[in-house]
PDB file of N, CA and C in Angstrom:
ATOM      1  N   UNK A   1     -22.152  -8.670  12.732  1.00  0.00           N
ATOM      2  CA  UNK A   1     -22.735  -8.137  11.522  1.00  0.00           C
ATOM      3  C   UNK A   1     -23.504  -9.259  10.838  1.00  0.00           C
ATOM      4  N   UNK A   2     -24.499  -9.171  10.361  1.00  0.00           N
ATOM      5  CA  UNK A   2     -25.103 -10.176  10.060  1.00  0.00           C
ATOM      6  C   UNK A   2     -25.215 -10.280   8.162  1.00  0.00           C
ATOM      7  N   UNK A   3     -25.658 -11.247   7.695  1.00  0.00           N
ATOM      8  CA  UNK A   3     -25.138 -11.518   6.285  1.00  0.00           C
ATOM      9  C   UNK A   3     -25.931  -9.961   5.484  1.00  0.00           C
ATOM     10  N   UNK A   4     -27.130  -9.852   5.562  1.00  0.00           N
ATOM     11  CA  UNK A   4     -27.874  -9.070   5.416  1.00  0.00           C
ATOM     12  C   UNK A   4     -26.795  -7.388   5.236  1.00  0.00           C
ATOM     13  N   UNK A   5     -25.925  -6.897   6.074  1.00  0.00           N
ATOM     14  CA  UNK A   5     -25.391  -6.025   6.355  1.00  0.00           C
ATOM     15  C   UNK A   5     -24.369  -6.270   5.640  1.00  0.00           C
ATOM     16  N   UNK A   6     -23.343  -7.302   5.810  1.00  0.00           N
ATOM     17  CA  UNK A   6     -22.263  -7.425   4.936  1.00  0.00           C
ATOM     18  C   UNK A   6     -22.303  -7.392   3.853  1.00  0.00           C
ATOM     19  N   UNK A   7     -23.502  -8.111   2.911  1.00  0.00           N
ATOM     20  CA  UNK A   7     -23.974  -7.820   1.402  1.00  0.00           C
ATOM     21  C   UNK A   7     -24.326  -6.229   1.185  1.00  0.00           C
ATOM     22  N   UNK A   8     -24.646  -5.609   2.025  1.00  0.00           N
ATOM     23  CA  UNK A   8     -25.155  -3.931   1.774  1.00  0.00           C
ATOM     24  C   UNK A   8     -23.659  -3.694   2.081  1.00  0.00           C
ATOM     25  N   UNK A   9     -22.813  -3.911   3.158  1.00  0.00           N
ATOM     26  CA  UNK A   9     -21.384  -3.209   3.130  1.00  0.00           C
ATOM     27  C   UNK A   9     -20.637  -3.368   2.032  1.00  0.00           C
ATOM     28  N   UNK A  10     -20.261  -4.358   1.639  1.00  0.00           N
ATOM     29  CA  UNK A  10     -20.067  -4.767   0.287  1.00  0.00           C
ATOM     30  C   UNK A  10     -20.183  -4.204  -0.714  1.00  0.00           C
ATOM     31  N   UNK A  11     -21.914  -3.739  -1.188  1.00  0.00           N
ATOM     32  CA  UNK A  11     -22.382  -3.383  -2.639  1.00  0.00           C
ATOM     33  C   UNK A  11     -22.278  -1.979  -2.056  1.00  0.00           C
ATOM     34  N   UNK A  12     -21.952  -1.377  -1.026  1.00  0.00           N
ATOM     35  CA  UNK A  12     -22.074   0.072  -0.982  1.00  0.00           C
ATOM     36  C   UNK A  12     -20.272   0.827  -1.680  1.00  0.00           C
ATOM     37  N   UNK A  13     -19.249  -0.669  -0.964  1.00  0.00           N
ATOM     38  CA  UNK A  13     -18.090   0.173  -1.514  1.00  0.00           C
ATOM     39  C   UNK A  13     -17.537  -0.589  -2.839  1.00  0.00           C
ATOM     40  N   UNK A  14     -18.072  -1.162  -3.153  1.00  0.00           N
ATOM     41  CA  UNK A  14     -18.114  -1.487  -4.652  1.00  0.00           C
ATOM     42  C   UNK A  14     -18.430  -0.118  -5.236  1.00  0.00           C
ATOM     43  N   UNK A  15     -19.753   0.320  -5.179  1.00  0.00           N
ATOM     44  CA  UNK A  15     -20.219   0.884  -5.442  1.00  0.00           C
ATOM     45  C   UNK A  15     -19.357   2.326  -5.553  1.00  0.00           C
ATOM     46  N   UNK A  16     -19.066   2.856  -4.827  1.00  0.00           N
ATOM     47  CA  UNK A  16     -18.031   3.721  -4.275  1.00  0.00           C
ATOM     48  C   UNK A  16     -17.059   3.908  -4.708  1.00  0.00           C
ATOM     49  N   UNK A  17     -16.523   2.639  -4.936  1.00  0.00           N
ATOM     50  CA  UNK A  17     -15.478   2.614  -6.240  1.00  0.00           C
ATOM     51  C   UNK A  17     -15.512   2.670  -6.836  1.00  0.00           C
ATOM     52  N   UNK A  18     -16.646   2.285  -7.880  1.00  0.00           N
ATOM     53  CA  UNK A  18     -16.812   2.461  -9.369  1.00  0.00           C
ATOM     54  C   UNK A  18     -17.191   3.611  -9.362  1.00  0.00           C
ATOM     55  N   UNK A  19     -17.607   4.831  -8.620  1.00  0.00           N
ATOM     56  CA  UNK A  19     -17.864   5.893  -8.687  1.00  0.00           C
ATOM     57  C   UNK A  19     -16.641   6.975  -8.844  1.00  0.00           C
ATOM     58  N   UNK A  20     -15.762   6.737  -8.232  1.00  0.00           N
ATOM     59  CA  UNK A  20     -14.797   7.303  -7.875  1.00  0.00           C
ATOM     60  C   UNK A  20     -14.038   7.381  -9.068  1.00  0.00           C
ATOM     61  N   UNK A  21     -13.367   5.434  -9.703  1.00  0.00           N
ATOM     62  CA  UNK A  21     -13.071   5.577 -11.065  1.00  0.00           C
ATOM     63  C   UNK A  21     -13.748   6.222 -11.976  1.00  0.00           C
ATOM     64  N   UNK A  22     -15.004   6.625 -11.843  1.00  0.00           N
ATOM     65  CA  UNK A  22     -15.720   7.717 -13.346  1.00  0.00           C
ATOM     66  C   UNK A  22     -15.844   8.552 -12.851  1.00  0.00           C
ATOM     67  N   UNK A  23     -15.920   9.497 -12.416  1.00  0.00           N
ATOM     68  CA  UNK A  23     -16.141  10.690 -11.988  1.00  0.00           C
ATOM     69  C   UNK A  23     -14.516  11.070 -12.204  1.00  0.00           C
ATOM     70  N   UNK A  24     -13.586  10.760 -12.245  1.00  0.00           N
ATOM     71  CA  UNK A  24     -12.318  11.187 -12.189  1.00  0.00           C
ATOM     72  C   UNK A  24     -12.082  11.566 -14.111  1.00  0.00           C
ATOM     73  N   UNK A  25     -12.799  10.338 -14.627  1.00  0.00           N
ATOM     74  CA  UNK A  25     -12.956  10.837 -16.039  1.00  0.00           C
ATOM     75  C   UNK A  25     -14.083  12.015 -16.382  1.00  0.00           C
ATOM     76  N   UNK A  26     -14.925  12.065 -15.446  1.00  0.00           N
ATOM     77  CA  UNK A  26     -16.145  13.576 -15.713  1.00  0.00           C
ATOM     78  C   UNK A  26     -15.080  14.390 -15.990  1.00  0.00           C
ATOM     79  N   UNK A  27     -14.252  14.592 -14.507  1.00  0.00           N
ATOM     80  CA  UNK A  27     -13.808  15.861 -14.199  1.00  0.00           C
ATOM     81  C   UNK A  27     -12.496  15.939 -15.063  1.00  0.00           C
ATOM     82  N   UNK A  28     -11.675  15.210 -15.778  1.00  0.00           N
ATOM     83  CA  UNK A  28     -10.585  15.319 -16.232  1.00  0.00           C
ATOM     84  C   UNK A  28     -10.699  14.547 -17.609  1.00  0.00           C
ATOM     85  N   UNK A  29     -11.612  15.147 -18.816  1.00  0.00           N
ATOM     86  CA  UNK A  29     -11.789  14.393 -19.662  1.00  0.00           C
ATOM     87  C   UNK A  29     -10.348  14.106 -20.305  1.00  0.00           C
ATOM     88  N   UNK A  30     -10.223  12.508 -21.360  1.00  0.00           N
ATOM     89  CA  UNK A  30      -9.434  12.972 -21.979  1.00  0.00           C
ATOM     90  C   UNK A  30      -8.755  14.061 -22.891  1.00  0.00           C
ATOM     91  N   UNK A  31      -7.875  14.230 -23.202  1.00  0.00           N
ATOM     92  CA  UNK A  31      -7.033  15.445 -24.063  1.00  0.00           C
ATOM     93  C   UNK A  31      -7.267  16.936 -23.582  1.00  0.00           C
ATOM     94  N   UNK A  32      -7.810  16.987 -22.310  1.00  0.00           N
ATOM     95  CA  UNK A  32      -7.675  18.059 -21.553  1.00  0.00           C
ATOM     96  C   UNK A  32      -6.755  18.229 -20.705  1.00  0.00           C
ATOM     97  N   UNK A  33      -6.201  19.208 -20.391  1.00  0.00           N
ATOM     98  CA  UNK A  33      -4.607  19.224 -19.537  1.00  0.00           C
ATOM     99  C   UNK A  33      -5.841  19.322 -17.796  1.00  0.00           C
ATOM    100  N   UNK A  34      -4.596  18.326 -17.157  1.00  0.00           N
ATOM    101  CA  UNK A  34      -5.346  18.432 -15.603  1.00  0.00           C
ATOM    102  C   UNK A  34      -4.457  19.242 -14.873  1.00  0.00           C
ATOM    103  N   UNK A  35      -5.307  20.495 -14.072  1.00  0.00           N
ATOM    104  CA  UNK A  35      -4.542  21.196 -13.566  1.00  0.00           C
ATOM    105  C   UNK A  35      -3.263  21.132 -12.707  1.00  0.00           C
ATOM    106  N   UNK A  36      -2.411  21.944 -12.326  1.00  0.00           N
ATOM    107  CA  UNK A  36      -0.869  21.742 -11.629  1.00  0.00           C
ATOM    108  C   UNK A  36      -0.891  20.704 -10.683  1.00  0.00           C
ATOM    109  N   UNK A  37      -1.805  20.989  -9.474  1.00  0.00           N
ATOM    110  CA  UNK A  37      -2.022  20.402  -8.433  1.00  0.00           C
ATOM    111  C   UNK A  37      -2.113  19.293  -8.431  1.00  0.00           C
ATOM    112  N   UNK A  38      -3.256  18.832  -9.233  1.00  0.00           N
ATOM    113  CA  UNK A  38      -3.527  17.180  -9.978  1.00  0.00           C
ATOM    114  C   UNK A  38      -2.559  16.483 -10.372  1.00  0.00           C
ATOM    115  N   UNK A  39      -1.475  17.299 -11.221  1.00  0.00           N
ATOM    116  CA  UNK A  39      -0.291  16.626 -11.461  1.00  0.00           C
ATOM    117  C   UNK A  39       0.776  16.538 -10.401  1.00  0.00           C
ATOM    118  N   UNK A  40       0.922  17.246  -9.738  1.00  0.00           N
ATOM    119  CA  UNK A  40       2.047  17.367  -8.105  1.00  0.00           C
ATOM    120  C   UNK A  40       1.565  16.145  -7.608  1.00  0.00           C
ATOM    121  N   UNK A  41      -0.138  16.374  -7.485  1.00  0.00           N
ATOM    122  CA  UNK A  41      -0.822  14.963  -6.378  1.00  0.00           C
ATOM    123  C   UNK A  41       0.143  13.395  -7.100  1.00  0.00           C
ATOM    124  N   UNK A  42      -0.340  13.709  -8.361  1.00  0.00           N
ATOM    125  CA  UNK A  42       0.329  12.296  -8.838  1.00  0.00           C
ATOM    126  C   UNK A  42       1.027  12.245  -8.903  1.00  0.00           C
ATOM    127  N   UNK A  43       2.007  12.738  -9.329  1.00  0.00           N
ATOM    128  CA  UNK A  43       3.764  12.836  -8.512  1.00  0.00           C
ATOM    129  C   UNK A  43       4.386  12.493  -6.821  1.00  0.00           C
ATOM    130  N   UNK A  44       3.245  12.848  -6.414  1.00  0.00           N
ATOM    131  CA  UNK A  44       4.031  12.994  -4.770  1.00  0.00           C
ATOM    132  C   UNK A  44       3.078  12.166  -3.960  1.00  0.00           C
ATOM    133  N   UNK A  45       2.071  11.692  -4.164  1.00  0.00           N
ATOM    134  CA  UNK A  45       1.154  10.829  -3.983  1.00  0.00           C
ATOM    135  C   UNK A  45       1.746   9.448  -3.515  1.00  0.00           C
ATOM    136  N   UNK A  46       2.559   8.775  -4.626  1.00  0.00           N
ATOM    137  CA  UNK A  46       2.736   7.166  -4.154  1.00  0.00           C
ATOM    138  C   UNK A  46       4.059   7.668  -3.340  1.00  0.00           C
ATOM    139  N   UNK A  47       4.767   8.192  -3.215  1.00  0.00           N
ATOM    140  CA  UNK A  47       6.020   8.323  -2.530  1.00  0.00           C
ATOM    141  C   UNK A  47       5.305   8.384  -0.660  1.00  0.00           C
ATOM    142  N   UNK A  48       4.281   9.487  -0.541  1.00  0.00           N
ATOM    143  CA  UNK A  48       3.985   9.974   0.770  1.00  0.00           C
ATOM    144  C   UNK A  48       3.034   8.499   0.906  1.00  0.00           C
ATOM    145  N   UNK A  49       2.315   7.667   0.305  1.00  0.00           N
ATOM    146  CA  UNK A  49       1.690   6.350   0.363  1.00  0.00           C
ATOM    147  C   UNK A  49       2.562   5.558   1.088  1.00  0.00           C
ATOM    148  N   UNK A  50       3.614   5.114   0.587  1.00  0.00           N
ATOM    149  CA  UNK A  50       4.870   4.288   0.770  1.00  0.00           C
ATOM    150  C   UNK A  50       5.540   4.973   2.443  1.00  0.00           C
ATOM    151  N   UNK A  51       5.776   6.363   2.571  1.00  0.00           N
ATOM    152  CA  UNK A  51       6.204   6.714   3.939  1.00  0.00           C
ATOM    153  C   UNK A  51       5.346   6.460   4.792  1.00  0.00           C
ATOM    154  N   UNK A  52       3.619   6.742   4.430  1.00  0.00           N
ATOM    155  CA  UNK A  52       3.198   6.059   5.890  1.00  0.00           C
ATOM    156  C   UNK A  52       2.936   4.831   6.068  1.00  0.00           C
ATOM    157  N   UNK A  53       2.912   4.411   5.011  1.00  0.00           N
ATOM    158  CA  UNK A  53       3.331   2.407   5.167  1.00  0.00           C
ATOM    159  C   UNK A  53       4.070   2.430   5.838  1.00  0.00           C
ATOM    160  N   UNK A  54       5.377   2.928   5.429  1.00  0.00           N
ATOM    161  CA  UNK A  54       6.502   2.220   6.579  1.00  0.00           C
ATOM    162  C   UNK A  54       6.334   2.731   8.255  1.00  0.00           C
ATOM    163  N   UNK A  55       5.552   3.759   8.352  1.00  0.00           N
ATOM    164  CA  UNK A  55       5.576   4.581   9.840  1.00  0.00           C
ATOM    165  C   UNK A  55       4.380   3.507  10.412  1.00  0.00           C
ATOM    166  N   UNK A  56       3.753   3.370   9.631  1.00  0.00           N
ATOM    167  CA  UNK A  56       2.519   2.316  10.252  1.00  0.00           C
ATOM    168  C   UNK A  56       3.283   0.738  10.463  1.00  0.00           C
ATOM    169  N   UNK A  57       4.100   0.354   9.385  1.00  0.00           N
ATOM    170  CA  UNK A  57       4.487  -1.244   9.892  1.00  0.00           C
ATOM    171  C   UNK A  57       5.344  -0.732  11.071  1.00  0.00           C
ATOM    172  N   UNK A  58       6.188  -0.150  10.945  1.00  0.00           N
ATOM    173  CA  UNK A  58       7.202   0.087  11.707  1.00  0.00           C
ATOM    174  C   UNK A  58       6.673   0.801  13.550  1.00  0.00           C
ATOM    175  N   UNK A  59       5.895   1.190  13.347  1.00  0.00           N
ATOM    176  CA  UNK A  59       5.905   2.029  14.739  1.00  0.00           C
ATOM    177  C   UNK A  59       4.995   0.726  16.149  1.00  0.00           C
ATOM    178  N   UNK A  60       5.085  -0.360  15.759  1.00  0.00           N
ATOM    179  CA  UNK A  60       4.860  -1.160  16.747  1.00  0.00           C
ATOM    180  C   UNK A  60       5.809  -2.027  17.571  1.00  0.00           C
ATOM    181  N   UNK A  61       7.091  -1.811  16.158  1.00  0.00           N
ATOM    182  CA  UNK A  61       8.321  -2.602  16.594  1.00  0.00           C
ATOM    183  C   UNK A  61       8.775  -2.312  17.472  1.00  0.00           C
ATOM    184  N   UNK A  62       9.208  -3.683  18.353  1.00  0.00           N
ATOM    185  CA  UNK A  62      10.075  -3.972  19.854  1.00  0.00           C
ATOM    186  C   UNK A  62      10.997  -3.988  19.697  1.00  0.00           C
ATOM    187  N   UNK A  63      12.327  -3.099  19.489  1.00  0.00           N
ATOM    188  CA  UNK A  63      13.584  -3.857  19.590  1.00  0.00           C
ATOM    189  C   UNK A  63      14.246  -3.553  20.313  1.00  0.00           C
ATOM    190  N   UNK A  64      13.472  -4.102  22.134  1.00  0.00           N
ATOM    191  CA  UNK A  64      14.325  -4.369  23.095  1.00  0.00           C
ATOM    192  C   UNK A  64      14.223  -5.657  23.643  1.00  0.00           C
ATOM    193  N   UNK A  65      12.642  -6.039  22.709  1.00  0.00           N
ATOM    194  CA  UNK A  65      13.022  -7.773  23.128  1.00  0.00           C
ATOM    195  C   UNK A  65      12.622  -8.919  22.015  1.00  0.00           C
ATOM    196  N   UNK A  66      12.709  -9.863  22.525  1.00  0.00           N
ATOM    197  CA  UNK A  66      12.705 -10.825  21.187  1.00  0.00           C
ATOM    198  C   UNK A  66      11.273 -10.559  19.992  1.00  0.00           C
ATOM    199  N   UNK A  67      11.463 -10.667  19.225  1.00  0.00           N
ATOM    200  CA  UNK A  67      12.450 -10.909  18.582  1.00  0.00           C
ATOM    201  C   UNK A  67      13.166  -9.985  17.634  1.00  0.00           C
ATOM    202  N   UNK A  68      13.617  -8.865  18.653  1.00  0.00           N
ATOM    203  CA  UNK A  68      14.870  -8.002  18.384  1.00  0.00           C
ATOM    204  C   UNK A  68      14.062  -6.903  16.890  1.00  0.00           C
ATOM    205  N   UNK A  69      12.290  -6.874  16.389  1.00  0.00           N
ATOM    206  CA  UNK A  69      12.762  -5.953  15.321  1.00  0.00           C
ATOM    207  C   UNK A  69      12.924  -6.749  13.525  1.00  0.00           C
ATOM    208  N   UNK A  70      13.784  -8.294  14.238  1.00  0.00           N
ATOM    209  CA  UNK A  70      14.249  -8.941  12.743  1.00  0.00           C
ATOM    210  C   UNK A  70      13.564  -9.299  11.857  1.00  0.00           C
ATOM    211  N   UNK A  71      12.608  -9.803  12.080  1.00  0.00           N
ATOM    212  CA  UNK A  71      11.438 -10.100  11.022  1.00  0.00           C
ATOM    213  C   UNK A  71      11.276  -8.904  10.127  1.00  0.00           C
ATOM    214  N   UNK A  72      11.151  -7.328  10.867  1.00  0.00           N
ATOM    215  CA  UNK A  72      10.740  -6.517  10.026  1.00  0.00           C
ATOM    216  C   UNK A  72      12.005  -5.702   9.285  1.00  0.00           C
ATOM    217  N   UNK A  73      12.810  -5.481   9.906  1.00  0.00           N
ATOM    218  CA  UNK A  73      13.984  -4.953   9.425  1.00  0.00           C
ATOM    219  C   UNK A  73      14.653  -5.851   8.205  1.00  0.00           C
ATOM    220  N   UNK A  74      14.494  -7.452   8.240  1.00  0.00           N
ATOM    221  CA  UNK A  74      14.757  -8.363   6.838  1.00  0.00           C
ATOM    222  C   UNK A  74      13.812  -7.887   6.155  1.00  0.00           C
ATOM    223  N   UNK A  75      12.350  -8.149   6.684  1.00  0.00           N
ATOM    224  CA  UNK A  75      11.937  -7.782   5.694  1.00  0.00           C
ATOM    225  C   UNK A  75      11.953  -6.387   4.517  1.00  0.00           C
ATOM    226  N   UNK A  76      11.529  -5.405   5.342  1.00  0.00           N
ATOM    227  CA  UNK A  76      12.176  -4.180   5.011  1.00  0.00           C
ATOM    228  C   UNK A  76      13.494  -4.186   3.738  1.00  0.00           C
ATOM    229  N   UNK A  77      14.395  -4.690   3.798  1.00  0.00           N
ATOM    230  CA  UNK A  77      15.641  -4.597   3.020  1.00  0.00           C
ATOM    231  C   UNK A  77      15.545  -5.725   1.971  1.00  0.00           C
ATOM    232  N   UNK A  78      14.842  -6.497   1.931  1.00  0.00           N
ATOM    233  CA  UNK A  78      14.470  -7.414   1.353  1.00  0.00           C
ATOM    234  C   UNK A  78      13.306  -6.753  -0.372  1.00  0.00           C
ATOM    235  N   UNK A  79      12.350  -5.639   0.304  1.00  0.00           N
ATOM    236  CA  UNK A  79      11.414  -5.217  -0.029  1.00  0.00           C
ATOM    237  C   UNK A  79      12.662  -3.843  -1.066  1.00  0.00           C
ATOM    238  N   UNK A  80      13.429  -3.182  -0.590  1.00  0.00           N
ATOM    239  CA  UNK A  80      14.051  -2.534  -0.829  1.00  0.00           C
ATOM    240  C   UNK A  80      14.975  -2.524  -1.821  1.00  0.00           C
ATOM    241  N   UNK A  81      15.863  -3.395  -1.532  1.00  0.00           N
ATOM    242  CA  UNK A  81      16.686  -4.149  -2.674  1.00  0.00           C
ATOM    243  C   UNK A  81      16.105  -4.818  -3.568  1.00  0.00           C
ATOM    244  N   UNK A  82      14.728  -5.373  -3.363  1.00  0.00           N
ATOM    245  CA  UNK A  82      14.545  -5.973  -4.700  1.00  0.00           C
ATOM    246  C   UNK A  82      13.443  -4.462  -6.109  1.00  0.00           C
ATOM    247  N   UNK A  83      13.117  -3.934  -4.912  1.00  0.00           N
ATOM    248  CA  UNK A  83      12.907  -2.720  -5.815  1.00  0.00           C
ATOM    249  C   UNK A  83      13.830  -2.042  -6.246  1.00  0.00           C
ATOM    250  N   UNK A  84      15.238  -1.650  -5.674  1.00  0.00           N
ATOM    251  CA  UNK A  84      16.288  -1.150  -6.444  1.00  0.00           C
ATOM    252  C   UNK A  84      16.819  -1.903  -7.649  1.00  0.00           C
ATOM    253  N   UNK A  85      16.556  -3.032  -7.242  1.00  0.00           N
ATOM    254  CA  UNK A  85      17.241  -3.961  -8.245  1.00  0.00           C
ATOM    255  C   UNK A  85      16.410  -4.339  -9.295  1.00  0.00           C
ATOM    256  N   UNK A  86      14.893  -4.274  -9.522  1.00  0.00           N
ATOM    257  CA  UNK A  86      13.910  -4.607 -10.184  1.00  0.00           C
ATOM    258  C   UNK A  86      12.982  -3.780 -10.963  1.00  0.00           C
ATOM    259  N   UNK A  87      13.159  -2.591 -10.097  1.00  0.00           N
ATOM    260  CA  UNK A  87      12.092  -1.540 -10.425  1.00  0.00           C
ATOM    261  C   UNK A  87      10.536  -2.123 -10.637  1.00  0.00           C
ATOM    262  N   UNK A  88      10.161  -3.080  -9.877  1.00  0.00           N
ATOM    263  CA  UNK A  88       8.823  -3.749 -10.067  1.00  0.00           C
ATOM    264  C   UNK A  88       8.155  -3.061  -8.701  1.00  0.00           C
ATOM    265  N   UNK A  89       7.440  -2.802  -8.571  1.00  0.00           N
ATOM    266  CA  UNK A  89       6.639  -2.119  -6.904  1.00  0.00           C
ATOM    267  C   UNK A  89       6.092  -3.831  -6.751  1.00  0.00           C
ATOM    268  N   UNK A  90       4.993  -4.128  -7.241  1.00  0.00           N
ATOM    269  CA  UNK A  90       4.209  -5.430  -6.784  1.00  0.00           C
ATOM    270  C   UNK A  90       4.874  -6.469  -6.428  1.00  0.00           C
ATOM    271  N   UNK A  91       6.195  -7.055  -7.380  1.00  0.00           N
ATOM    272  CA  UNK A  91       7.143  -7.723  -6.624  1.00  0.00           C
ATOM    273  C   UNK A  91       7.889  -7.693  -5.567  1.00  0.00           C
ATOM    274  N   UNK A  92       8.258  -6.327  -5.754  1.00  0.00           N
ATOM    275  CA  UNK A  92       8.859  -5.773  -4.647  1.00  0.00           C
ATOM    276  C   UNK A  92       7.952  -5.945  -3.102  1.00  0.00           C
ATOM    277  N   UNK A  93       6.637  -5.983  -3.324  1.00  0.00           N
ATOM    278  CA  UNK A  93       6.229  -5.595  -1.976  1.00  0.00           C
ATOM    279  C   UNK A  93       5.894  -7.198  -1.516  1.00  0.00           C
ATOM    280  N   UNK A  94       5.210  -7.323  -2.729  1.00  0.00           N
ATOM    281  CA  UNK A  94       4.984  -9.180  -2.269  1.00  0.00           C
ATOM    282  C   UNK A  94       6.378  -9.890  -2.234  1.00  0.00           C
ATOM    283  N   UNK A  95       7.396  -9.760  -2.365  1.00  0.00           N
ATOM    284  CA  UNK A  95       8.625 -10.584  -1.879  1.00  0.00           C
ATOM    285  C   UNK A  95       8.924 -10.342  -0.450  1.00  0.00           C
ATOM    286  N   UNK A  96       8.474  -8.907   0.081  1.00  0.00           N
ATOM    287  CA  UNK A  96       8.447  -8.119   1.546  1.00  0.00           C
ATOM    288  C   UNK A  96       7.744  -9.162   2.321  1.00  0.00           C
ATOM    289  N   UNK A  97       6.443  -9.210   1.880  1.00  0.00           N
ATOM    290  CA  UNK A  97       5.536  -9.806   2.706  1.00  0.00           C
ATOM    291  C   UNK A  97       5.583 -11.373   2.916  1.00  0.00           C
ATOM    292  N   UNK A  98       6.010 -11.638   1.608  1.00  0.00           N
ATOM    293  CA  UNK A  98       6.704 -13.170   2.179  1.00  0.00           C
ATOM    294  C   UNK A  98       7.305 -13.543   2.856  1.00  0.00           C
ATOM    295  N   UNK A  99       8.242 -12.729   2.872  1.00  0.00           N
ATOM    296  CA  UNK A  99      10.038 -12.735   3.883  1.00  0.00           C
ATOM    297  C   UNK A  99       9.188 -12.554   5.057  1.00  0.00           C
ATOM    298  N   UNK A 100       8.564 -11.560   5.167  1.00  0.00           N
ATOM    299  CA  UNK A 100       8.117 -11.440   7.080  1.00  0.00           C
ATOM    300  C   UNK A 100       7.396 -12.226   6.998  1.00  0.00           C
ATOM    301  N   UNK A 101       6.428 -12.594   6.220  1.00  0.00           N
ATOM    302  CA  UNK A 101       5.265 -13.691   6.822  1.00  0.00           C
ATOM    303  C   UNK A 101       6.455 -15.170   7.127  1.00  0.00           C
ATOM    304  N   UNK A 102       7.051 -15.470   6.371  1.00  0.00           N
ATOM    305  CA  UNK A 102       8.013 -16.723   6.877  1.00  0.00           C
ATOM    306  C   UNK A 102       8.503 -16.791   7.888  1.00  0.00           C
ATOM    307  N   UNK A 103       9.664 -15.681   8.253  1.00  0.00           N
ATOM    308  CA  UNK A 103      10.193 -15.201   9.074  1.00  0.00           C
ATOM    309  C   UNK A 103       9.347 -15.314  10.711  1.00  0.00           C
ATOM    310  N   UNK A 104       8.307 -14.430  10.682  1.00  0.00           N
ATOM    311  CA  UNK A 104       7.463 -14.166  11.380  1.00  0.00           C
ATOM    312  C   UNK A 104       6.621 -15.840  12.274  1.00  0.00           C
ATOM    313  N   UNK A 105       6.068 -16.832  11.011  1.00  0.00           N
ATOM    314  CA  UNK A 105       5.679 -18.065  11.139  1.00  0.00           C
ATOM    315  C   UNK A 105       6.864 -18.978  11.978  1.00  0.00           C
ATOM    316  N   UNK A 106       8.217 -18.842  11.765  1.00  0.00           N
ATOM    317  CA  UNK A 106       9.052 -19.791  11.462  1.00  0.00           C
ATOM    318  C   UNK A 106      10.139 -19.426  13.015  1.00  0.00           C
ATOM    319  N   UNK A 107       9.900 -18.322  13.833  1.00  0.00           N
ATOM    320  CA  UNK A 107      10.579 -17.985  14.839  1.00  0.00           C
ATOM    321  C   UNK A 107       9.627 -18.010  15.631  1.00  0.00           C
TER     322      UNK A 107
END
């Protein structure tokens, strides 16, 4: 890809994004109720986010040979417990990713 392309890939999903954030205010001004659905989505939204995270880290794991699975399974419980215990998501996930990235580096 040449620089030329990456600066247009770039300013296109920039772009894209900032679209996305306003248009969500077109369609759902404030002090207007957003319909049922809209509200279910945001309800059930980060939960089904979070399940295919884990089906995506998880569905490459080996654990019939070294290294047994462990990297991700610490990590995993690591990520888990400190969200039970914290109720923080961002900590929670970046303490995850530390543990395996160490883990991962260090075996």
């Amino acid at each position: 890809m040449t620089e030329l392309q990456m600066v247009i890939t770039v300013a296109i999903v920039a772009l894209t994004t900032i679209f996305t954030r306003i248009i969500s205010f077109l369609i759902f001004p404030p002090g207007k109720q957003a319909p049922p659905f809209i509200l279910f989505i945001g309800k059930a939204l980060p939960a089904s986010v979070m399940g295919m995270l884990m089906v995506y880290t998880f569905k490459d794991t080996v654990v019939l040979s070294y290294p047994y699975g462990i990297p991700e399974i610490v990590a995993f419980l690591v990520t888990a417990l400190l969200h039970l215990w914290k109720r923080k998501m961002l900590i929670s996930i970046a303490a995850g990713t530390i543990t395996y990235m160490l883990i991962v580096q260090n075996i």
